[in-house]
PDB file of N, CA and C in Angstrom:
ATOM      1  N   UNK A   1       0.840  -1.183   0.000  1.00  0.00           N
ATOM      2  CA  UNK A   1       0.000   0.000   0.000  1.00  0.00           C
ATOM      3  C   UNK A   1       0.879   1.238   0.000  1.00  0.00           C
ATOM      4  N   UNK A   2       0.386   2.538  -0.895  1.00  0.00           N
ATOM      5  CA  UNK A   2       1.194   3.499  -0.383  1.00  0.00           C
ATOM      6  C   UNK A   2      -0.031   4.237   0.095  1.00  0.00           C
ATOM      7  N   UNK A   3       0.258   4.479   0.774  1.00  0.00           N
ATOM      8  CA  UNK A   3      -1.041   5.684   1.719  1.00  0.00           C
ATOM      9  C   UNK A   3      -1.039   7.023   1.141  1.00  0.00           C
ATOM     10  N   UNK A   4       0.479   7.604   0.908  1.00  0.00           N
ATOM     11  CA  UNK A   4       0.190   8.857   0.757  1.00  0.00           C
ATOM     12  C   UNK A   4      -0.171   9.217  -0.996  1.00  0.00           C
ATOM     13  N   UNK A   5      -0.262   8.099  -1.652  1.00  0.00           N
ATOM     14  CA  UNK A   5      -0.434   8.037  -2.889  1.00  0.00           C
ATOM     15  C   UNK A   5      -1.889   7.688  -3.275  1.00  0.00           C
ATOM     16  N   UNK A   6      -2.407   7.647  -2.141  1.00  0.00           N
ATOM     17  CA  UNK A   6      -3.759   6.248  -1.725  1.00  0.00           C
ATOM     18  C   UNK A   6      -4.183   5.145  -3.431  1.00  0.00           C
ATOM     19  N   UNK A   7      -2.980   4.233  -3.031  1.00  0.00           N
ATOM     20  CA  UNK A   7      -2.822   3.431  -4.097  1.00  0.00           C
ATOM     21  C   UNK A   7      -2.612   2.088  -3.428  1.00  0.00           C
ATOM     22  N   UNK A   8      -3.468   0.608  -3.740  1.00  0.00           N
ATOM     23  CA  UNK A   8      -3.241   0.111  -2.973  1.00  0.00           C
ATOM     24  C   UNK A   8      -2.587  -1.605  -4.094  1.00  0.00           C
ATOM     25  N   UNK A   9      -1.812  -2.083  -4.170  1.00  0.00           N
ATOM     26  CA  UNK A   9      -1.214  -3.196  -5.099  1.00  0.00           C
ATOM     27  C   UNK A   9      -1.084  -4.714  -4.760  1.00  0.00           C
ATOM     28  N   UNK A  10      -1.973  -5.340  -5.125  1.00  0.00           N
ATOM     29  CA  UNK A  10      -2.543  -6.284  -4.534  1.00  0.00           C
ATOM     30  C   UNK A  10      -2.103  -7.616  -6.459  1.00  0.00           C
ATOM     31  N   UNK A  11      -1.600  -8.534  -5.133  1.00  0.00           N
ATOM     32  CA  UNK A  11      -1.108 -10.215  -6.245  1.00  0.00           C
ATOM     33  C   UNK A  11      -2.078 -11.281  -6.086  1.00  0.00           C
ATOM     34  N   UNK A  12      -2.875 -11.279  -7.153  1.00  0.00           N
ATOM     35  CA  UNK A  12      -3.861 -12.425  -6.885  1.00  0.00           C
ATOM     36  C   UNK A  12      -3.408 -13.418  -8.457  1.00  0.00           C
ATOM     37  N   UNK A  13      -3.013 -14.446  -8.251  1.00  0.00           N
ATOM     38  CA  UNK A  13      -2.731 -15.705  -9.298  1.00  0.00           C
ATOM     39  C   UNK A  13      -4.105 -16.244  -9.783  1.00  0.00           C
ATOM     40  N   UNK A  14      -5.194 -15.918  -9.598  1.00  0.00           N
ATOM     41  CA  UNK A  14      -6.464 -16.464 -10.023  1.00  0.00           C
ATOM     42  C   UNK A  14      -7.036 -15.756 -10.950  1.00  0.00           C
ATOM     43  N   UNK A  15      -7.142 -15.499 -12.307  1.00  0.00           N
ATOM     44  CA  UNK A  15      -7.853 -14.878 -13.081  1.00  0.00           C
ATOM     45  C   UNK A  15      -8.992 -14.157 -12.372  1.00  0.00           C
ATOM     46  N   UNK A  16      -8.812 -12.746 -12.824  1.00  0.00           N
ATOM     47  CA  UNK A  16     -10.137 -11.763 -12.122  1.00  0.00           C
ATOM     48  C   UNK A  16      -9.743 -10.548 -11.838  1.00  0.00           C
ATOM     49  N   UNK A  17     -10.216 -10.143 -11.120  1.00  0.00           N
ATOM     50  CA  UNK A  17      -9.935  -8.267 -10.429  1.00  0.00           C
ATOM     51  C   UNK A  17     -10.336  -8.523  -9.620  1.00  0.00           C
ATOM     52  N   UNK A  18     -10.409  -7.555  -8.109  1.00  0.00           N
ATOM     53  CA  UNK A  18     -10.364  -6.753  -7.110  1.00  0.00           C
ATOM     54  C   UNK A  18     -12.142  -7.132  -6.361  1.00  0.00           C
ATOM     55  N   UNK A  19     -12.680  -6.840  -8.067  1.00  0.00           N
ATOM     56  CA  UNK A  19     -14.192  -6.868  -7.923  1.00  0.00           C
ATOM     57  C   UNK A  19     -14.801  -8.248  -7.080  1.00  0.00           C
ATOM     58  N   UNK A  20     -14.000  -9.645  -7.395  1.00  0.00           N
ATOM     59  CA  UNK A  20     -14.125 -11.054  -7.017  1.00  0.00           C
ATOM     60  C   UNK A  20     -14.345 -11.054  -5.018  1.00  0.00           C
ATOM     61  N   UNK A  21     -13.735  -9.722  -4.938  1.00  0.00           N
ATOM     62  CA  UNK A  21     -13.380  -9.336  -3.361  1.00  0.00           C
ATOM     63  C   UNK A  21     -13.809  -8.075  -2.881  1.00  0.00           C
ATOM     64  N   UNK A  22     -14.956  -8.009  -2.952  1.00  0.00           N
ATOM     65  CA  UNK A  22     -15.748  -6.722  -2.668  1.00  0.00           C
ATOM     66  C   UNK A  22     -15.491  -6.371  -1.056  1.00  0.00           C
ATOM     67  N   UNK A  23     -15.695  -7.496   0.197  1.00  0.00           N
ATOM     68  CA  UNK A  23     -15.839  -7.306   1.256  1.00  0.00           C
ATOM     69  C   UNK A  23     -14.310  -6.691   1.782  1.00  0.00           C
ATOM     70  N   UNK A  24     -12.988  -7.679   1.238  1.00  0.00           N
ATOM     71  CA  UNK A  24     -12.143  -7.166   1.388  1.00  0.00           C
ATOM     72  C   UNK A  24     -11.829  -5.514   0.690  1.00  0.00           C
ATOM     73  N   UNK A  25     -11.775  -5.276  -0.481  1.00  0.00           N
ATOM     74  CA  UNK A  25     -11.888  -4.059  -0.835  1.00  0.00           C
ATOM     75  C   UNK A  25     -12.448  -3.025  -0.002  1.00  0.00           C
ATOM     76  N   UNK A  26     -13.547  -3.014   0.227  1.00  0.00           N
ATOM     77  CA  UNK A  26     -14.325  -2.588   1.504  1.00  0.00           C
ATOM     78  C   UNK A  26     -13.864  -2.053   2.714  1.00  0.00           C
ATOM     79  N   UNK A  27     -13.078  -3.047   3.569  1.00  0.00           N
ATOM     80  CA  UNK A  27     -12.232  -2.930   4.763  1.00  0.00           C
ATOM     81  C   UNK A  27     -10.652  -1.896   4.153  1.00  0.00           C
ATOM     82  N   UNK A  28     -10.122  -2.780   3.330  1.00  0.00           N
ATOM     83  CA  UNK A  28      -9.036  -1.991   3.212  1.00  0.00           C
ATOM     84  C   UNK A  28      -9.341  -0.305   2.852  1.00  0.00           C
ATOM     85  N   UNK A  29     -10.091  -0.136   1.858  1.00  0.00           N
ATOM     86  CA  UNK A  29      -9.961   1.114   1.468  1.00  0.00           C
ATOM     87  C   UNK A  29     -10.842   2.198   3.085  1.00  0.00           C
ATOM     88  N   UNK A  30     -11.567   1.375   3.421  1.00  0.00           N
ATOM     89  CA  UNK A  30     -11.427   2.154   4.976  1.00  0.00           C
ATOM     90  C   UNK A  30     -10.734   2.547   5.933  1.00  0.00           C
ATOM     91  N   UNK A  31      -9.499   0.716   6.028  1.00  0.00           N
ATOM     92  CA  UNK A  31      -8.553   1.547   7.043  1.00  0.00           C
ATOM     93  C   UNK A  31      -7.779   2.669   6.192  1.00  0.00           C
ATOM     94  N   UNK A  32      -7.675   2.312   5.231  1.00  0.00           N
ATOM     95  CA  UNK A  32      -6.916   3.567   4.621  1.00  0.00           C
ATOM     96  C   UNK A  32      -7.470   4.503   4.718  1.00  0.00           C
ATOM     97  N   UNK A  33      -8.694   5.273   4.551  1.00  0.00           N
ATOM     98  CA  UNK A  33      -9.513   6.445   4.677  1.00  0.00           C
ATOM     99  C   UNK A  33      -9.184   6.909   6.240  1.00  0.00           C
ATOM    100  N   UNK A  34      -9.617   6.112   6.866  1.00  0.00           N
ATOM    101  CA  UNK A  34      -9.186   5.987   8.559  1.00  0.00           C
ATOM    102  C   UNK A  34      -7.668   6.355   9.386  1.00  0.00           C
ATOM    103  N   UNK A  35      -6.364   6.264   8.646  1.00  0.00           N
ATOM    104  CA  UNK A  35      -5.068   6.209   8.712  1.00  0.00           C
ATOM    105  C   UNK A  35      -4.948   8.031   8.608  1.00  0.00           C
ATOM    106  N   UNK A  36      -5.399   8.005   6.971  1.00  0.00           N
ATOM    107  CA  UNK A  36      -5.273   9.101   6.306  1.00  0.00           C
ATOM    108  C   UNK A  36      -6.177  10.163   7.289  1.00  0.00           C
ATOM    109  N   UNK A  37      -7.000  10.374   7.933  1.00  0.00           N
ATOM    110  CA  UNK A  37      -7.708  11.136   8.369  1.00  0.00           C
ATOM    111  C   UNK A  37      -7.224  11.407   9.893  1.00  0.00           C
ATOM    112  N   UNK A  38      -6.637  10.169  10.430  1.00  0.00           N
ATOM    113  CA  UNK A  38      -5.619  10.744  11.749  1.00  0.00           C
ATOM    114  C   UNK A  38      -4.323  11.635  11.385  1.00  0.00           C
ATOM    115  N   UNK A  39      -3.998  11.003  10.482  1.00  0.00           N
ATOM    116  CA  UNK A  39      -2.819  11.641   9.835  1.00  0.00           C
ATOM    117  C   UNK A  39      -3.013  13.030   9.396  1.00  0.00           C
ATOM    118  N   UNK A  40      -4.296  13.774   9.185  1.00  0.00           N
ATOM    119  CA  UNK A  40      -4.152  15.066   8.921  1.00  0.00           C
ATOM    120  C   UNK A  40      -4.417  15.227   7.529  1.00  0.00           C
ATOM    121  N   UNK A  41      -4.518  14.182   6.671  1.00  0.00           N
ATOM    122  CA  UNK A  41      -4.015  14.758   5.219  1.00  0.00           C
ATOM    123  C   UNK A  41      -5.482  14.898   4.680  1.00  0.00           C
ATOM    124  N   UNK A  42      -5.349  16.134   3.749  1.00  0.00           N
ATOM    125  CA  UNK A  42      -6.729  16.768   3.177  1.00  0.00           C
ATOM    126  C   UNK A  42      -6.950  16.135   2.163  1.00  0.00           C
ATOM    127  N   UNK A  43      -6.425  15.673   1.499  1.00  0.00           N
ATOM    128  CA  UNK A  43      -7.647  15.246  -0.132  1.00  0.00           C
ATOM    129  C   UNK A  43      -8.287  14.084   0.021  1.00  0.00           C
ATOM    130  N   UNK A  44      -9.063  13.770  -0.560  1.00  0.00           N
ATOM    131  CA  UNK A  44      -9.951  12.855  -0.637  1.00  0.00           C
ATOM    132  C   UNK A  44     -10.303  11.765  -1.548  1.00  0.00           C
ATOM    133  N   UNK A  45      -9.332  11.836  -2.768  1.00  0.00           N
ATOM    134  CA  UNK A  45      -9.301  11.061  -3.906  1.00  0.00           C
ATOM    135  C   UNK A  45      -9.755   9.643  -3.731  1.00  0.00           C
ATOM    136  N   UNK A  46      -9.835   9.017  -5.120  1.00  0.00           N
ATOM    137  CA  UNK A  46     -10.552   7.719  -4.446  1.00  0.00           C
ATOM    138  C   UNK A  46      -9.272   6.560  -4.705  1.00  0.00           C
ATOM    139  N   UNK A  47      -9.319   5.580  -3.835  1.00  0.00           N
ATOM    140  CA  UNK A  47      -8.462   4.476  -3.674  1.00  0.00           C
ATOM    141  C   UNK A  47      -8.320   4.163  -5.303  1.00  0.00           C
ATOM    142  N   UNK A  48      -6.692   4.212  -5.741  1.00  0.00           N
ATOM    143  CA  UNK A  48      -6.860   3.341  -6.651  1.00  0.00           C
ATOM    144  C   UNK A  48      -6.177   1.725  -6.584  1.00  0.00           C
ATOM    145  N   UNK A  49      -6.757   0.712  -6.883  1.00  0.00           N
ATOM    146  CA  UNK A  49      -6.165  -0.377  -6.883  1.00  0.00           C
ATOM    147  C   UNK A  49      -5.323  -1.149  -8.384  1.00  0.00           C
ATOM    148  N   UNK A  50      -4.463  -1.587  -8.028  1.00  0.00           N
ATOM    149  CA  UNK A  50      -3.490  -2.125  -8.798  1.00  0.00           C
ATOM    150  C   UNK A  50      -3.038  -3.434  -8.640  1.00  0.00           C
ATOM    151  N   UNK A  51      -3.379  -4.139 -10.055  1.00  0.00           N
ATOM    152  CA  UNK A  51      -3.122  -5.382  -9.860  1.00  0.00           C
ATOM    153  C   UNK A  51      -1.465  -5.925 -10.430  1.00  0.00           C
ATOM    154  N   UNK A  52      -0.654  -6.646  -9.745  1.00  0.00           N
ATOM    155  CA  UNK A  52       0.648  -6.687  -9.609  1.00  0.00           C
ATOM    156  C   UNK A  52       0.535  -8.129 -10.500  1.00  0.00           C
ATOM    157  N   UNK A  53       1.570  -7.501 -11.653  1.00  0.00           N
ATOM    158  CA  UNK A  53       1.610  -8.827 -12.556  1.00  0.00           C
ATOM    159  C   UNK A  53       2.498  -9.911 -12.281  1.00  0.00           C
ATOM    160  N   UNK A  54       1.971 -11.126 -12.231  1.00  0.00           N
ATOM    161  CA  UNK A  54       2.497 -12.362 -11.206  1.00  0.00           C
ATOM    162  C   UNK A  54       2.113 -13.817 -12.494  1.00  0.00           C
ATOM    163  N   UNK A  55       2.720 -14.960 -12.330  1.00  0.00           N
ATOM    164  CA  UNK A  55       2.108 -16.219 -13.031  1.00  0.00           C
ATOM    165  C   UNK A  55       0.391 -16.047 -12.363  1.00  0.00           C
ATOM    166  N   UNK A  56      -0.225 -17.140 -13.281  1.00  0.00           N
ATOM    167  CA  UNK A  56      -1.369 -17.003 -13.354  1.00  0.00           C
ATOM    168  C   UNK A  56      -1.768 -18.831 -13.364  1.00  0.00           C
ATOM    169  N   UNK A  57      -2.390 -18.936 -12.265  1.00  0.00           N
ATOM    170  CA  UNK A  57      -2.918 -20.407 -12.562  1.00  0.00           C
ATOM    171  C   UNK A  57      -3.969 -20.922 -12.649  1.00  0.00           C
ATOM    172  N   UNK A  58      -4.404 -21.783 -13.164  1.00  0.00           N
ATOM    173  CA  UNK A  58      -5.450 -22.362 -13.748  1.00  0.00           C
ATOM    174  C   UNK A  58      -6.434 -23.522 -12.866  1.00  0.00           C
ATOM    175  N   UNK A  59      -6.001 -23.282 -11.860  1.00  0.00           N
ATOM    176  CA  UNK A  59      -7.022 -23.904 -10.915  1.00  0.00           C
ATOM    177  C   UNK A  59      -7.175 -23.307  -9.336  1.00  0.00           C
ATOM    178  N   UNK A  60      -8.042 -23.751  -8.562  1.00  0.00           N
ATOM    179  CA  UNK A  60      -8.059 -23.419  -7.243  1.00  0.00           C
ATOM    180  C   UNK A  60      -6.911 -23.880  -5.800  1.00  0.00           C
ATOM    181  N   UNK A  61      -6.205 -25.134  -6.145  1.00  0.00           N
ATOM    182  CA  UNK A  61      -5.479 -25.146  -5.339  1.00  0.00           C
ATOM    183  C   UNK A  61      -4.149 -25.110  -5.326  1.00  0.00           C
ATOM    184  N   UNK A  62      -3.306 -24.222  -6.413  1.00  0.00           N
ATOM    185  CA  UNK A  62      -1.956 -24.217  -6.354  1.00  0.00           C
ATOM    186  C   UNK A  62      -1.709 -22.656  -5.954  1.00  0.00           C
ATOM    187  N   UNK A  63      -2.566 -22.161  -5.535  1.00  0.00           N
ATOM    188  CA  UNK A  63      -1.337 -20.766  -5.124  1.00  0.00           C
ATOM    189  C   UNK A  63      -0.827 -20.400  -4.543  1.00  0.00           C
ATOM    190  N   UNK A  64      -0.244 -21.626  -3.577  1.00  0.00           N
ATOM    191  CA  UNK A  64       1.063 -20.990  -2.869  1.00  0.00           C
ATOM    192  C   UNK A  64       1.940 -21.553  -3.806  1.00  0.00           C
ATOM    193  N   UNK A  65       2.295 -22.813  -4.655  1.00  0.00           N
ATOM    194  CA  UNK A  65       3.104 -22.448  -5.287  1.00  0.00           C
ATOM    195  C   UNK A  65       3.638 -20.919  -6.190  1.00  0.00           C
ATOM    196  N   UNK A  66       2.280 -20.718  -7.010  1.00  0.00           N
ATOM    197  CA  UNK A  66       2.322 -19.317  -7.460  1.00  0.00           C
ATOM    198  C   UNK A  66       2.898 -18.244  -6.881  1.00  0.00           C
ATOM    199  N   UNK A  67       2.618 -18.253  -5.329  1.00  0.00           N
ATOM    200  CA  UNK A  67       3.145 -17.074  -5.002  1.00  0.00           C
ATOM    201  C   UNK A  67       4.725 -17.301  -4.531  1.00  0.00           C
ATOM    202  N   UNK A  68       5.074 -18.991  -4.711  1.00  0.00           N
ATOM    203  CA  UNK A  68       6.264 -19.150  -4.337  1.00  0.00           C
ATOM    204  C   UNK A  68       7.229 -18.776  -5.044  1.00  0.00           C
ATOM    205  N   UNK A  69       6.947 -18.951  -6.802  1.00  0.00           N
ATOM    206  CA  UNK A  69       7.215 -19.147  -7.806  1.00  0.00           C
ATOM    207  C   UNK A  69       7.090 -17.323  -8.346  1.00  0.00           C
ATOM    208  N   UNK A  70       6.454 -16.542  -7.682  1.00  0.00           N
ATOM    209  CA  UNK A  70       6.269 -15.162  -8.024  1.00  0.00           C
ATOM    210  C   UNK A  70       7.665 -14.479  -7.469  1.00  0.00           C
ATOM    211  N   UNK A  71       7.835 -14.866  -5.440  1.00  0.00           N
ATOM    212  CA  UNK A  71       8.609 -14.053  -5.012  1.00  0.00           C
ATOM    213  C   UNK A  71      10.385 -14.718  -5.441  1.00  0.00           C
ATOM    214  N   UNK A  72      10.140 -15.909  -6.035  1.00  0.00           N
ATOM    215  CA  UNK A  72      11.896 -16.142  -6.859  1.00  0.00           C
ATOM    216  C   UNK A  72      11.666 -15.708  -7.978  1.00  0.00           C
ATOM    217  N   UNK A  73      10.958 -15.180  -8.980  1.00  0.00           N
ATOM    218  CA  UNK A  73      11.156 -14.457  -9.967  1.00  0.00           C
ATOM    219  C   UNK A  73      11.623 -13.161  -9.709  1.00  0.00           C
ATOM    220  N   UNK A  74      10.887 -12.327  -8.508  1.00  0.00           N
ATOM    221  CA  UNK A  74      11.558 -11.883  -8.526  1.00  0.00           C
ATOM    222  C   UNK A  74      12.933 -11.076  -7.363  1.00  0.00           C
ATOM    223  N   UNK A  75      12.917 -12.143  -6.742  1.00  0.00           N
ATOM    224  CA  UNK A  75      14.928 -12.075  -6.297  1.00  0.00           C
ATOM    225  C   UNK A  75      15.815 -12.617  -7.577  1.00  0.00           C
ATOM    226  N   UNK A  76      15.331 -13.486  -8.482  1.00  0.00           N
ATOM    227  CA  UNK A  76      16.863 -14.433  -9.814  1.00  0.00           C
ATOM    228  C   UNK A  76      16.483 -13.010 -10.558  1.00  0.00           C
ATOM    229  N   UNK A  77      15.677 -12.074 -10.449  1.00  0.00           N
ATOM    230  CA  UNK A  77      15.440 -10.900 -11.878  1.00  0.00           C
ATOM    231  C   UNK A  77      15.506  -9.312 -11.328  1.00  0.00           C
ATOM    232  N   UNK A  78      15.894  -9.894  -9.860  1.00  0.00           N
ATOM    233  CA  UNK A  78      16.886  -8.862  -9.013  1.00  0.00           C
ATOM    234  C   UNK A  78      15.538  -6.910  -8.836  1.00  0.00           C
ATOM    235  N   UNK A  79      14.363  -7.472  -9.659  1.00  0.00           N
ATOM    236  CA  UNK A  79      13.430  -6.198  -9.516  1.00  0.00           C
ATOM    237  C   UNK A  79      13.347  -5.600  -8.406  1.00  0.00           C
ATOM    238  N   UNK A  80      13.445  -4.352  -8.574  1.00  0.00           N
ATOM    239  CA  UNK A  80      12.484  -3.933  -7.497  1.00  0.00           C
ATOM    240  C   UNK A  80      11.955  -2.391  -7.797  1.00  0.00           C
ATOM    241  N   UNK A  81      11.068  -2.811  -9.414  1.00  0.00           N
ATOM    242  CA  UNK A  81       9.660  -1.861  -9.751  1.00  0.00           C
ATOM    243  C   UNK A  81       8.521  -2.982  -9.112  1.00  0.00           C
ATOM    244  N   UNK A  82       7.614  -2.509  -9.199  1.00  0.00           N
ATOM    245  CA  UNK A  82       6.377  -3.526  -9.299  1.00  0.00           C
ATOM    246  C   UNK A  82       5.663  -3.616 -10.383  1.00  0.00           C
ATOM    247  N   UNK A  83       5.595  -4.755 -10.602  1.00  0.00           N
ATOM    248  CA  UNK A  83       5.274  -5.091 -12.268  1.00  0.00           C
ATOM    249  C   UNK A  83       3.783  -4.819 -12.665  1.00  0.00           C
ATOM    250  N   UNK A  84       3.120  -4.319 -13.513  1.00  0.00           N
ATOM    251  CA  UNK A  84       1.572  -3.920 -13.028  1.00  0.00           C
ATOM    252  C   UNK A  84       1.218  -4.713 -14.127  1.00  0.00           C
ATOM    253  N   UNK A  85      -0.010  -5.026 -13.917  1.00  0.00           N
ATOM    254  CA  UNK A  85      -0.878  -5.762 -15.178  1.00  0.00           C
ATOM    255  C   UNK A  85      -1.448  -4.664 -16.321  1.00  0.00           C
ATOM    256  N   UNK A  86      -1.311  -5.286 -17.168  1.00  0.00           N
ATOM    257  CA  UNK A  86      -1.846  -4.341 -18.748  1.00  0.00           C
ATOM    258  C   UNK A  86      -2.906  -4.182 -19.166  1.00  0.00           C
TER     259      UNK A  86
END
């Protein structure tokens, strides 16, 4: 998450968007509203979410490999942008 960017970058290996996760969406972009409003800061823009481009798998029970297989891609490819989906 960056807060002061209110941008939030989220790795899901399951074909879909953000939308699949309404309840979570929900909570997060609150505590963030919530953070931001102790913190003092005035604007109000709306959360944007970003989906972080990762392998993609084709069924329901491999994604911890996926995400195993995400975070050695990238330490062997030495990144450190975050890769966004297109």
């Amino acid at each position: 998450m960056d807060l002061s960017r209110l941008m939030v970058y989220y790795l899901d290996s399951l074909p879909g968007d953000w939308s699949k996760y309404p309840s979570m969406k929900k909570t997060v972009d609150a505590a963030i509203l919530k953070f931001r409003s102790k913190k003092n800061y005035r604007n109000r823009k709306d959360i944007t979410w970003v989906r972080v481009q990762c392998p993609q798998q084709n069924n329901s029970v491999d994604c911890k490999f996926f995400v195993l297989r995400f975070m050695r891609d990238i330490i062997a490819l030495n990144r450190i942008d975050i890769p966004k989906m297109v």
